[in-house]
N, C-alpha and C. Protein backbone atom coordinates (compact mmCIF):
# COMPACT_ATOMS: atom_id res chain seq x y z
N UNK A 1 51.23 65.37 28.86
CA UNK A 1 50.93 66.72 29.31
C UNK A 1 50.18 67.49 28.23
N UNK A 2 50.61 67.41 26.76
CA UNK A 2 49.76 68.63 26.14
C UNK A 2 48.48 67.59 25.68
N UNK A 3 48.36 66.23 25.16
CA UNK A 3 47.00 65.42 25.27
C UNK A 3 45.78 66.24 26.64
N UNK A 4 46.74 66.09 27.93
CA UNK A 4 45.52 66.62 28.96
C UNK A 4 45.27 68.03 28.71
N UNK A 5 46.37 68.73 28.51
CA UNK A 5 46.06 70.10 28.62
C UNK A 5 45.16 70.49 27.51
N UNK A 6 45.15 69.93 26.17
CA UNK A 6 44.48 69.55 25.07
C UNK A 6 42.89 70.01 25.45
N UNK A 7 42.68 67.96 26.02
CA UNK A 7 41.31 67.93 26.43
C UNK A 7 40.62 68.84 27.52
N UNK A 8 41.20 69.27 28.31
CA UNK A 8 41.04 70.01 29.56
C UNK A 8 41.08 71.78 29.13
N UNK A 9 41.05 71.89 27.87
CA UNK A 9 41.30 73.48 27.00
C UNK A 9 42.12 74.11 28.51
N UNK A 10 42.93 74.13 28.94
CA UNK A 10 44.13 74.37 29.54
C UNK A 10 45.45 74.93 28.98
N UNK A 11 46.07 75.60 29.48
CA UNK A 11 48.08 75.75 29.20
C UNK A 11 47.90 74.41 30.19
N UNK A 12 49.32 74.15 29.26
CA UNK A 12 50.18 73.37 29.77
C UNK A 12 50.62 73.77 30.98
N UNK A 13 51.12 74.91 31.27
CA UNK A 13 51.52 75.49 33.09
C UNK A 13 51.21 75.45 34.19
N UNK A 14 49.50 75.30 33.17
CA UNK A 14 48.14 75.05 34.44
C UNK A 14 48.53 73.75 35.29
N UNK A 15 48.12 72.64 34.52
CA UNK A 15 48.78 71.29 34.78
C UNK A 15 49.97 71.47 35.75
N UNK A 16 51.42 71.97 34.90
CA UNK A 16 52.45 71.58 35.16
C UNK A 16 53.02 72.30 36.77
N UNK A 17 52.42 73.41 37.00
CA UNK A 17 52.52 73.79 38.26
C UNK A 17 51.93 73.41 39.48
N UNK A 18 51.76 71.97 39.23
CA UNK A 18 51.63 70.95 40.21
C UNK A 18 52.98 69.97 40.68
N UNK A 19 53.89 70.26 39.65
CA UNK A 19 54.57 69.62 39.84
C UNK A 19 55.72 69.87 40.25
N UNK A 20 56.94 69.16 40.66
CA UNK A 20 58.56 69.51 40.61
C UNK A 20 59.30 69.75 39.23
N UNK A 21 58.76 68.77 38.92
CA UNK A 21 59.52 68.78 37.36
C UNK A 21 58.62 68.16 35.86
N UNK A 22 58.91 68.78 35.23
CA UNK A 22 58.16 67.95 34.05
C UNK A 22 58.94 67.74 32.76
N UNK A 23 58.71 66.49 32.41
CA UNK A 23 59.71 66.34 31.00
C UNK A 23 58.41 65.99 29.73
N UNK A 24 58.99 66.21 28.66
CA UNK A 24 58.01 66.51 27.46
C UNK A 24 58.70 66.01 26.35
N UNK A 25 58.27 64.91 25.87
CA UNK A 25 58.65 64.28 24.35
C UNK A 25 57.59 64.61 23.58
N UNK A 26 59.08 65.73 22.52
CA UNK A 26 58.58 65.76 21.22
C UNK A 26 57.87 64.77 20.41
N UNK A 27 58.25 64.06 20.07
CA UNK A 27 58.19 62.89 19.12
C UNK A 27 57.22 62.10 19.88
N UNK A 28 56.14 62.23 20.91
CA UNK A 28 54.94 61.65 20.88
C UNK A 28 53.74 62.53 20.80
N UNK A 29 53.28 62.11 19.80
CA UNK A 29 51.83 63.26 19.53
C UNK A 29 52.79 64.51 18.68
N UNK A 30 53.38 64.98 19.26
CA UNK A 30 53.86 66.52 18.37
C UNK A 30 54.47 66.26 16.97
N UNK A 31 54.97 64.98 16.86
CA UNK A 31 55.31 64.80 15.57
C UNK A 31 56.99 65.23 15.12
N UNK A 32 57.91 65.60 15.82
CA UNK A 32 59.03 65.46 15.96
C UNK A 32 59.36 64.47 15.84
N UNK A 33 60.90 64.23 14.87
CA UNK A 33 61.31 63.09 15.11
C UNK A 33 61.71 62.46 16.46
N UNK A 34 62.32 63.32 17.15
CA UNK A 34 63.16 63.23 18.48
C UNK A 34 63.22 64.60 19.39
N UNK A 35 63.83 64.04 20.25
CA UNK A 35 63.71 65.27 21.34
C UNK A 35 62.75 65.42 22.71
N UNK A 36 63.19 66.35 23.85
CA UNK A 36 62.51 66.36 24.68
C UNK A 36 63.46 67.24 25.53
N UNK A 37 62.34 67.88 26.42
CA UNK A 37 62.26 68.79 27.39
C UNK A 37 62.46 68.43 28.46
N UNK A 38 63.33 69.16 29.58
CA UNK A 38 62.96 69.06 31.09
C UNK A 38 63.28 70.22 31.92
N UNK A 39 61.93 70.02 32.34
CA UNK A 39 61.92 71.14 33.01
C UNK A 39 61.67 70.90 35.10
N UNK A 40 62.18 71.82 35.64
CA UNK A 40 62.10 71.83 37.19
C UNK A 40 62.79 72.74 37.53
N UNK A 41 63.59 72.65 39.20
CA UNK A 41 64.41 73.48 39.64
C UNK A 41 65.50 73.83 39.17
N UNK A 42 66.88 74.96 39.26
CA UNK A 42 67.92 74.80 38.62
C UNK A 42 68.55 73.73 39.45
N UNK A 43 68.47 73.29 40.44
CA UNK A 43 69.46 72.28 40.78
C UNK A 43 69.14 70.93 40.39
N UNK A 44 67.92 70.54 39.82
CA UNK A 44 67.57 69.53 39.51
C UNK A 44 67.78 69.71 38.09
N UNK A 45 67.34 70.22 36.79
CA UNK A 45 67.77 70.40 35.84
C UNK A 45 69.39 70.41 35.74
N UNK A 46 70.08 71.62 36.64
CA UNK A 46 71.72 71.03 36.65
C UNK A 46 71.73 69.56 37.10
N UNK A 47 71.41 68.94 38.11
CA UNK A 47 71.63 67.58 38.19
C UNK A 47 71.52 66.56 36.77
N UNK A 48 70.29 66.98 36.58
CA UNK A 48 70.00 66.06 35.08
C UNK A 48 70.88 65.90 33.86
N UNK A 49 71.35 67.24 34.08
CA UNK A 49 72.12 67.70 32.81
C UNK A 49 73.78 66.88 32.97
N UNK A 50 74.24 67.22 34.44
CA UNK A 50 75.10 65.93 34.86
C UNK A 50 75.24 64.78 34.34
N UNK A 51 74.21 64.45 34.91
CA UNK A 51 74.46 62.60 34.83
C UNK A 51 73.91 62.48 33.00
N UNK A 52 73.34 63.27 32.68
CA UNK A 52 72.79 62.97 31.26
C UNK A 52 74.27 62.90 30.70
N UNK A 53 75.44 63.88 30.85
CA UNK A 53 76.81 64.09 30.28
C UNK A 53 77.51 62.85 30.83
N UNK A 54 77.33 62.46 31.87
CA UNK A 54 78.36 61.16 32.18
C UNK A 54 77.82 59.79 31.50
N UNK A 55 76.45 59.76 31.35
CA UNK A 55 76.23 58.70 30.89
C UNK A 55 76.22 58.68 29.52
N UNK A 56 77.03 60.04 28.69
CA UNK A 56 77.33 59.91 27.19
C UNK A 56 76.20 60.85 26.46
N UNK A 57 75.29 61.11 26.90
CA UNK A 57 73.94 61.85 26.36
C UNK A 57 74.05 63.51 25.53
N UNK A 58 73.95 63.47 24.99
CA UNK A 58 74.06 65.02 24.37
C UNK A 58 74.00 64.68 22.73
N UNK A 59 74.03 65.67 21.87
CA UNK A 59 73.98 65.43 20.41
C UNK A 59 74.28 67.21 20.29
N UNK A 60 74.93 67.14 19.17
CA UNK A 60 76.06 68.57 18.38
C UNK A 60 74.88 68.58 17.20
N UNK A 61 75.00 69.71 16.92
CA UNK A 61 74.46 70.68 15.44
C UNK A 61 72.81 70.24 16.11
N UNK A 62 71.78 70.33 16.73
CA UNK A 62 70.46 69.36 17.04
C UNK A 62 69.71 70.66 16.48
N UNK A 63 69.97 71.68 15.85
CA UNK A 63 69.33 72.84 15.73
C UNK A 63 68.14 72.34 14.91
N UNK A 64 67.84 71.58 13.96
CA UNK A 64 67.07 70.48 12.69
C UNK A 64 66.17 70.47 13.75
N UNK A 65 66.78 69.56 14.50
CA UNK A 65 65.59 68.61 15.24
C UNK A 65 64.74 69.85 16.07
N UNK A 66 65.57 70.35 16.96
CA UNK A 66 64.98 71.45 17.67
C UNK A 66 63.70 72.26 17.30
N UNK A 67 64.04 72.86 15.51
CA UNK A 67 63.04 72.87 14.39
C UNK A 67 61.24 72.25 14.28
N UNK A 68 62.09 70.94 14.01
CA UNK A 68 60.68 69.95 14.35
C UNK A 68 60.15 70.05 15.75
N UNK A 69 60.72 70.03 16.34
CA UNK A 69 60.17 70.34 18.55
C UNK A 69 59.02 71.49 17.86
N UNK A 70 59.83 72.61 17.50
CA UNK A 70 59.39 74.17 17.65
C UNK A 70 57.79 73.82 16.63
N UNK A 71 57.79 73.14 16.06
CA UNK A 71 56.65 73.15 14.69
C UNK A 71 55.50 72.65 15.47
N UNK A 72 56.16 71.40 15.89
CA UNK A 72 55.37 70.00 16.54
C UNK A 72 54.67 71.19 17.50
N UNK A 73 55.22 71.66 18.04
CA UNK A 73 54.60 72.83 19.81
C UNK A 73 53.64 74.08 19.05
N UNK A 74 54.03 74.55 18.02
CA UNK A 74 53.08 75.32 16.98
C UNK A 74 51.54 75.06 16.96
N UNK A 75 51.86 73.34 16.51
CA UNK A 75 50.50 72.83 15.80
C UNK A 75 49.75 72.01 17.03
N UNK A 76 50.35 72.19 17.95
CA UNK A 76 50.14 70.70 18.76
C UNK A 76 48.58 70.81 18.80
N UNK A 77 48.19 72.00 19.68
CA UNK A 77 46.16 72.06 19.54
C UNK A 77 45.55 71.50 18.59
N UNK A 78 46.17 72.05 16.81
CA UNK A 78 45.19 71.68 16.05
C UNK A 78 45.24 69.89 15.87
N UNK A 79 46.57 69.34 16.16
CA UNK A 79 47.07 67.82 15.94
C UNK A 79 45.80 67.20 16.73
N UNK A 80 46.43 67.51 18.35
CA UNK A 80 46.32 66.53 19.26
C UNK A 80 44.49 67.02 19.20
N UNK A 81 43.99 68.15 19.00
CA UNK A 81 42.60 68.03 19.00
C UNK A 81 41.93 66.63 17.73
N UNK A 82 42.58 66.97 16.58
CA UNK A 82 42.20 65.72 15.40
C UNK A 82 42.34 64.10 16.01
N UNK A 83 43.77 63.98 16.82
CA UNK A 83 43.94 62.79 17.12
C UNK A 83 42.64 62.71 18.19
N UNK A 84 42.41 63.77 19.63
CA UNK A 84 41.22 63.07 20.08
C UNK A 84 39.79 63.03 19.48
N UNK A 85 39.64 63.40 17.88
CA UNK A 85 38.32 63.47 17.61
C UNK A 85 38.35 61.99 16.85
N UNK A 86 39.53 61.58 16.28
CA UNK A 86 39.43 60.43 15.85
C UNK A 86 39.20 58.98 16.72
N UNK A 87 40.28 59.10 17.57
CA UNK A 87 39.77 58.29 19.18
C UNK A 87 38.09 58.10 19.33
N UNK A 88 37.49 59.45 19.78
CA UNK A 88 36.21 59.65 20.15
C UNK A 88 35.78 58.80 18.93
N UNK A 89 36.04 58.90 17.58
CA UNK A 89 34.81 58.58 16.38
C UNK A 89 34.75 56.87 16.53
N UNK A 90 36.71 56.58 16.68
CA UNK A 90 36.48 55.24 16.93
C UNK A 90 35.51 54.22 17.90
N UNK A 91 35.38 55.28 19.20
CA UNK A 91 35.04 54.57 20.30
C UNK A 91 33.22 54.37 20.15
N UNK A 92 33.38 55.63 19.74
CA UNK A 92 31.46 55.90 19.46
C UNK A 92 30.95 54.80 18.08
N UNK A 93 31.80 54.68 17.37
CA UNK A 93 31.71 53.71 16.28
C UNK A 93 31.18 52.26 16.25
N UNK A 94 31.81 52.04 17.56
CA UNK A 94 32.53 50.72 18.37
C UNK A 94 31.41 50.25 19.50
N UNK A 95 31.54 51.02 20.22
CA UNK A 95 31.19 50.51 21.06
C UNK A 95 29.56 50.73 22.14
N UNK A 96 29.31 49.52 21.88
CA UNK A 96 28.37 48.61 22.28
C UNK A 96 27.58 48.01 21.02
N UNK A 97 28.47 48.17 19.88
CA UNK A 97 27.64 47.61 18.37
C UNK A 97 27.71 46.29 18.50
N UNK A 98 29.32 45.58 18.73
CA UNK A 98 29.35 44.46 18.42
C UNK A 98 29.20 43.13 19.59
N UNK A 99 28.24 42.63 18.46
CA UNK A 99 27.96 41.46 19.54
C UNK A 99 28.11 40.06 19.03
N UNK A 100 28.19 39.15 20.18
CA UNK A 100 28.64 37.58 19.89
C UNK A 100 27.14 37.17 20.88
N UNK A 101 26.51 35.94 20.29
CA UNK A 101 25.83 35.38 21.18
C UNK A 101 24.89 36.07 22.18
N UNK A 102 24.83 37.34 21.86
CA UNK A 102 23.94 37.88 22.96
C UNK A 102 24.92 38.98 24.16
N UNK A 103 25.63 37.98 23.82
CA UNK A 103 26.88 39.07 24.92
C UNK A 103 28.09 39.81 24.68
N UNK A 104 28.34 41.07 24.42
CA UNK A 104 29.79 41.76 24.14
C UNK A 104 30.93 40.88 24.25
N UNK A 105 31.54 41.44 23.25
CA UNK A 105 32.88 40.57 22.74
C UNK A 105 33.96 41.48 23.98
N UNK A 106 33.23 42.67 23.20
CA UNK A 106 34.68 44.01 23.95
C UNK A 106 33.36 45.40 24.37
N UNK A 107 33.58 46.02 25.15
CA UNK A 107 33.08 47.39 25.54
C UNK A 107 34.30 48.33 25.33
N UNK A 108 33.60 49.38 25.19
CA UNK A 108 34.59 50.57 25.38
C UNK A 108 33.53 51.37 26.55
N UNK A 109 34.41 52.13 27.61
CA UNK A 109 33.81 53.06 28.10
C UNK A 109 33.71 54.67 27.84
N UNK A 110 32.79 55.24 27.40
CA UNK A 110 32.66 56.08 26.35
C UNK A 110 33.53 57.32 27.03
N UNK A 111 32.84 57.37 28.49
CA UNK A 111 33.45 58.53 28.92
C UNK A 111 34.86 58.46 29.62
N UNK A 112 35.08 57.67 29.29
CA UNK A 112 36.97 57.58 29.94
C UNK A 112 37.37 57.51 28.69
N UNK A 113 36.95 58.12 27.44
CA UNK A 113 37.81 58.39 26.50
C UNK A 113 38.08 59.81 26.17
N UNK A 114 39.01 60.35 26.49
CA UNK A 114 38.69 61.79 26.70
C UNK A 114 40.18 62.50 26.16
N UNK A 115 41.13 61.44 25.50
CA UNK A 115 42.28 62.10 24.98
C UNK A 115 42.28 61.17 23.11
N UNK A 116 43.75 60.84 23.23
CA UNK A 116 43.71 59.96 22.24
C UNK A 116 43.91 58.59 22.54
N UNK A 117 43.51 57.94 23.23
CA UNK A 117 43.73 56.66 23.47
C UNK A 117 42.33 56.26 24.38
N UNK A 118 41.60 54.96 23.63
CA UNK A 118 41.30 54.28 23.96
C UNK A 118 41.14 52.90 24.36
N UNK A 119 40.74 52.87 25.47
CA UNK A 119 40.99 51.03 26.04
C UNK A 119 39.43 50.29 25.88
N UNK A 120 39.91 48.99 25.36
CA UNK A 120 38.96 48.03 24.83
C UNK A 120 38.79 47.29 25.77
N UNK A 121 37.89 46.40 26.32
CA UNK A 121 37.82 46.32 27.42
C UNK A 121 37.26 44.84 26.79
N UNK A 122 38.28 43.29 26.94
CA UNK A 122 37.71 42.28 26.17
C UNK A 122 37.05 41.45 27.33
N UNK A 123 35.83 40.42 26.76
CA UNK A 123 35.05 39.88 27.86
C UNK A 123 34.90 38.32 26.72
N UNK A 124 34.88 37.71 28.14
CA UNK A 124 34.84 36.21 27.75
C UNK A 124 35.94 35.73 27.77
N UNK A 125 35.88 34.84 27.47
CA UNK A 125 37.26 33.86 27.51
C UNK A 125 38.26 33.60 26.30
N UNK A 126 37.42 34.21 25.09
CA UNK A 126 37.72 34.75 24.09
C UNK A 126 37.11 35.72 23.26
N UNK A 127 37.57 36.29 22.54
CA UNK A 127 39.29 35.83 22.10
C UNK A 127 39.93 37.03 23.34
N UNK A 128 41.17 36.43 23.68
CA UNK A 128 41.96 37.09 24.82
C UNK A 128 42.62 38.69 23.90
N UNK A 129 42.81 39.39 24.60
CA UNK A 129 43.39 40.39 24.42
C UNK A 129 44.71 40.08 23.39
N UNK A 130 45.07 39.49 24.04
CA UNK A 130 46.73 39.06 22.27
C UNK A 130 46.06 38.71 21.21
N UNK A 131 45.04 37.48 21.41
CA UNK A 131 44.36 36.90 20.41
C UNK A 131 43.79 38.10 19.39
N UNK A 132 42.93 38.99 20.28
CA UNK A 132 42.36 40.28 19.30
C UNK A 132 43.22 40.92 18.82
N UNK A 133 44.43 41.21 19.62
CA UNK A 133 45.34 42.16 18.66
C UNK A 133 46.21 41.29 17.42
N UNK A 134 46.25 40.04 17.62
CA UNK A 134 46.49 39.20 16.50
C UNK A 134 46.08 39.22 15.39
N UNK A 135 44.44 39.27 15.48
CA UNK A 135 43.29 38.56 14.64
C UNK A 135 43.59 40.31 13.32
N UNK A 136 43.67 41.95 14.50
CA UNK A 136 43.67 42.66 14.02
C UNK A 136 44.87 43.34 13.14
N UNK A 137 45.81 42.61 13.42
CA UNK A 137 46.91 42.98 12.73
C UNK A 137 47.35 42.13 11.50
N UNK A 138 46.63 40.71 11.50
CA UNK A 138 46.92 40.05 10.56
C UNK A 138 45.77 40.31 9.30
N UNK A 139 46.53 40.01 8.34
CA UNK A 139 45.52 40.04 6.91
C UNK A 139 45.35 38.92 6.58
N UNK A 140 44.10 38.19 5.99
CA UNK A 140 43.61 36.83 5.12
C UNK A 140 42.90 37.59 3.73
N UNK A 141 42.96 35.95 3.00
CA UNK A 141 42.89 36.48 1.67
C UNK A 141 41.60 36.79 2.17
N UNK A 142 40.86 35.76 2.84
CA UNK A 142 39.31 35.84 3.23
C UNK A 142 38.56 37.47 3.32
N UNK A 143 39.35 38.42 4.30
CA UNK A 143 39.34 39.58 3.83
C UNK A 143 39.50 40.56 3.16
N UNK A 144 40.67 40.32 2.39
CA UNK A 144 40.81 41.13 0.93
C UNK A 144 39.46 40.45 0.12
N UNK A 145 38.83 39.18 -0.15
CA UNK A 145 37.92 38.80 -1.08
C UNK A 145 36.46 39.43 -0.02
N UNK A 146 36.58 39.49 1.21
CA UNK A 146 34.69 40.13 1.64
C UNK A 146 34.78 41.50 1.83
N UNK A 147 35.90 42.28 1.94
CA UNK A 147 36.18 43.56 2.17
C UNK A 147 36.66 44.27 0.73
N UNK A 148 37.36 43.95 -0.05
CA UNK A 148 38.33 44.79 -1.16
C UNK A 148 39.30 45.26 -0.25
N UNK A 149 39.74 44.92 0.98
CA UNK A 149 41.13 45.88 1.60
C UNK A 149 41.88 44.96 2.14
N UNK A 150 42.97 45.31 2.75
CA UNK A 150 43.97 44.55 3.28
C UNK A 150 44.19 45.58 4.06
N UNK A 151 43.85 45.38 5.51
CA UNK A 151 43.75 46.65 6.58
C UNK A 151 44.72 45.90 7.69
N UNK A 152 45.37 46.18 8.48
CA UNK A 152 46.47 45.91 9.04
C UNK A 152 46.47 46.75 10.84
N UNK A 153 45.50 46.27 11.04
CA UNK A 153 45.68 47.24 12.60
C UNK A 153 46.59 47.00 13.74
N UNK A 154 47.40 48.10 14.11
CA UNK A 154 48.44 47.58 15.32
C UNK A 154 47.72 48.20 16.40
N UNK A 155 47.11 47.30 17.48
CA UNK A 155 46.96 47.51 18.93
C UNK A 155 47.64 46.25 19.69
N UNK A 156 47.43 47.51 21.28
CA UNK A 156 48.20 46.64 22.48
C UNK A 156 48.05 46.31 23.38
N UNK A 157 47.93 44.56 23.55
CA UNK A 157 47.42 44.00 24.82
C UNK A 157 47.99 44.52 25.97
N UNK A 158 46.86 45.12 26.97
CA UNK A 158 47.64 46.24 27.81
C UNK A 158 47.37 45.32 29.38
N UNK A 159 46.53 44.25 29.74
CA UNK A 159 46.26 44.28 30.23
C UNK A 159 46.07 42.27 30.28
N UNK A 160 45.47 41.62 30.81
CA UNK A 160 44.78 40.08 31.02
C UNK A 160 43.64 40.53 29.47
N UNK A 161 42.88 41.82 30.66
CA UNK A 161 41.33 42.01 29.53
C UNK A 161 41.51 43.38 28.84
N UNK A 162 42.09 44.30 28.63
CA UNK A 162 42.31 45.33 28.31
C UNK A 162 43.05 45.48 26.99
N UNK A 163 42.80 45.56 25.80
CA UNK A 163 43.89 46.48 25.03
C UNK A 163 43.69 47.68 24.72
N UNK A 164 44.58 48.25 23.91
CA UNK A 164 45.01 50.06 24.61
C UNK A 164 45.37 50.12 22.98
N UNK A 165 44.20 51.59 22.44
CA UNK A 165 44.18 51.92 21.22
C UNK A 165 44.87 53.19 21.18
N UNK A 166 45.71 53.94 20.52
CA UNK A 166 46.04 55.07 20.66
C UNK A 166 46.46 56.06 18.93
N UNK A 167 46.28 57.22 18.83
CA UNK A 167 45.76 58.08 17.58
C UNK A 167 46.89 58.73 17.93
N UNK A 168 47.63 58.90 16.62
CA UNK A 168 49.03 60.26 16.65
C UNK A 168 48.67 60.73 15.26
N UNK A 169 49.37 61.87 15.17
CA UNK A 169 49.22 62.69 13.65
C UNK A 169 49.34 61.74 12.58
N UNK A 170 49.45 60.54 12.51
CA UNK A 170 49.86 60.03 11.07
C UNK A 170 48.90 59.04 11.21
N UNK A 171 47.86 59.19 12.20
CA UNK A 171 46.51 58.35 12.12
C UNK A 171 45.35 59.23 11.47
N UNK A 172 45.11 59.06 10.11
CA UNK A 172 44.05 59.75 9.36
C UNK A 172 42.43 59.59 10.10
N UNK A 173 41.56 60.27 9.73
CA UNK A 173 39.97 60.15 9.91
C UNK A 173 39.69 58.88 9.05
N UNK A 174 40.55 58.63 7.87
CA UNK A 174 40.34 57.34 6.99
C UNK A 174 40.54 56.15 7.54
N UNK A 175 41.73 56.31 7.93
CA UNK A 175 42.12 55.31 8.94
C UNK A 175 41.41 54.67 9.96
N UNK A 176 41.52 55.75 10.53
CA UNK A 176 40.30 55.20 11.64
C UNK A 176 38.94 54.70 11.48
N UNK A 177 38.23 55.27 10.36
CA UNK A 177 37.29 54.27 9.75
C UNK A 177 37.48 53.08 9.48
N UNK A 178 38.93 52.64 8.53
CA UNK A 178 39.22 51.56 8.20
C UNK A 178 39.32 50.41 9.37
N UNK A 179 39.90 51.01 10.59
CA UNK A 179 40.08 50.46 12.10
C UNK A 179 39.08 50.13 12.61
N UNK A 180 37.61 50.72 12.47
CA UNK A 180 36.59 49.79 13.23
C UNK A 180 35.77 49.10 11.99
N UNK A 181 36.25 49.43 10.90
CA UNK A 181 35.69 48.22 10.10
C UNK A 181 35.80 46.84 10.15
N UNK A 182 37.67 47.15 10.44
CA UNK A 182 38.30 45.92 10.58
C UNK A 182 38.12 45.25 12.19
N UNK A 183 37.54 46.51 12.82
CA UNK A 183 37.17 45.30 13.87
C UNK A 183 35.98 44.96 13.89
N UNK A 184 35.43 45.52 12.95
CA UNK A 184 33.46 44.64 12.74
C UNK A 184 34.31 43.16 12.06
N UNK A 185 35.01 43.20 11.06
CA UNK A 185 35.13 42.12 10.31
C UNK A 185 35.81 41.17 11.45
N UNK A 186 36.58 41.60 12.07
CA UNK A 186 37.32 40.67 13.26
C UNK A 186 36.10 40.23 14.10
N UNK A 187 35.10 40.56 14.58
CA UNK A 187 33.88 40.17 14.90
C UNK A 187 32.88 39.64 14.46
N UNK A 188 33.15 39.78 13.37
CA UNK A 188 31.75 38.52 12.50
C UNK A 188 32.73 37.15 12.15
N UNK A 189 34.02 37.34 12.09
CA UNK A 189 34.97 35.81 12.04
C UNK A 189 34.67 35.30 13.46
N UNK A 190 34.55 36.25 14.68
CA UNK A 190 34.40 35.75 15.80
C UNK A 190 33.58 34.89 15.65
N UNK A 191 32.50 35.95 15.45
CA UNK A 191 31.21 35.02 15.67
C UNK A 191 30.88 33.95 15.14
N UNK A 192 31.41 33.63 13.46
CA UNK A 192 31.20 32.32 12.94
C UNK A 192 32.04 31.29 13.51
C-alpha cells in the first residue's frame, strides 16, 4: 500500500477506500522491526481482534515497537521514494545491455518497474532462474581476483522464467551499483 501510494504521489486513503479492509506491515519497506495494522469495519476489526486472542496473539509493553511503526510512517515518502529510485537505476542499468550470442540472457521491462521491485525476465534455456540466483549469490575467488569485491546478491526465483528483485531501506545507491555489476560479471562467466 504505501510503495503504490508512493509511486502514484497519492494518500494512502486514496487507494485504501477501495477496499473492506486493509492491513499494513511495518517492518516491510518502513523499516520497523515488527508490527502491523488493520484496518476495516468495527465488526471485522472486533472479529480479528478475537480470533487473534484465541489463537495466543497479542504482546504487553509493544510501546518500543509501536515507536519504530510511528518513525518508519514519518519517513516512509522519503525511504520508499530512494528504494524506487534505486530499483529504477538498477533496471535502467540492466537492461537490454547484456548480451550472450546475439540474444538476451534476461530483459527487464522498463515500464512495469514503477515501485521497488523489479522482475528479470530470464530467456533461454539457460541459465534458469535458480541457476541465476545461484551464480548471483555465490562468491569465487575468480571474482574477488577480476573485480577486487566479494559481492553477494540475494534474488528470487519467482517464477519457471522470472526472478523478482526487490530494494528496502538497507539497500544503499552503492549497493545497487554493486548489484548490476555483479550481474555484468555473472554475464560475461555466462558467456565464456
Amino acid at each position: 500500500l504505501m510503495n503504490a501510494a508512493v509511486a502514484q504521489g497519492v494518500e494512502p486513503a486514496q487507494i485504501a477506500q477501495h477496499c473492506d479492509s486493509v492491513s499494513l506491515c511495518f517492518s516491510k519497506g518502513l523499516g520497523a522491526p515488527c508490527g502491523a495494522v488493520l484496518a476495516g469495519s468495527r465488526e471485522f476489526v472486533g472479529e480479528a481482534w478475537r480470533v487473534r486472542k484465541l489463537l495466543g496473539g497479542g504482546m504487553r509493553q509493544a510501546g518500543v515497537l509501536a515507536a519504530a511503526a510511528g518513525l518508519g510512517l514519518q519517513r516512509a515518502e522519503e525511504t520508499l521514494r530512494r528504494d524506487h529510485h534505486n530499483a529504477r537505476s538498477f533496471a535502467e542499468g540492466t537492461a537490454g545491455s547484456i548480451r550472450v550470442l546475439d540474444s538476451p540472457l534476461w530483459s527487464i521491462n522498463l515500464a512495469a518497474v514503477e515501485t521497488n521491485i523489479v522482475m528479470v525476465n530470464v530467456q533461454g534455456a539457460w541459465p534458469s532462474p535458480a541457476e541465476l540466483c545461484e551464480r548471483l549469490r555465490a562468491v569465487s575467488e575468480e571474482e574477488v581476483a577480476e573485480t577486487g569485491r566479494a559481492v553477494s546478491v540475494l534474488l528470487l526465483p519467482w517464477s519457471a522464467r522470472t526472478v523478482r528483485a526487490v530494494w528496502h531501506r538497507d539497500v544503499s545507491a552503492r549497493d545497487t551499483e554493486l548489484a548490476r555489476r555483479k550481474l555484468e560479471f555473472v554475464a560475461r562467466k555466462c558467456e565464456e
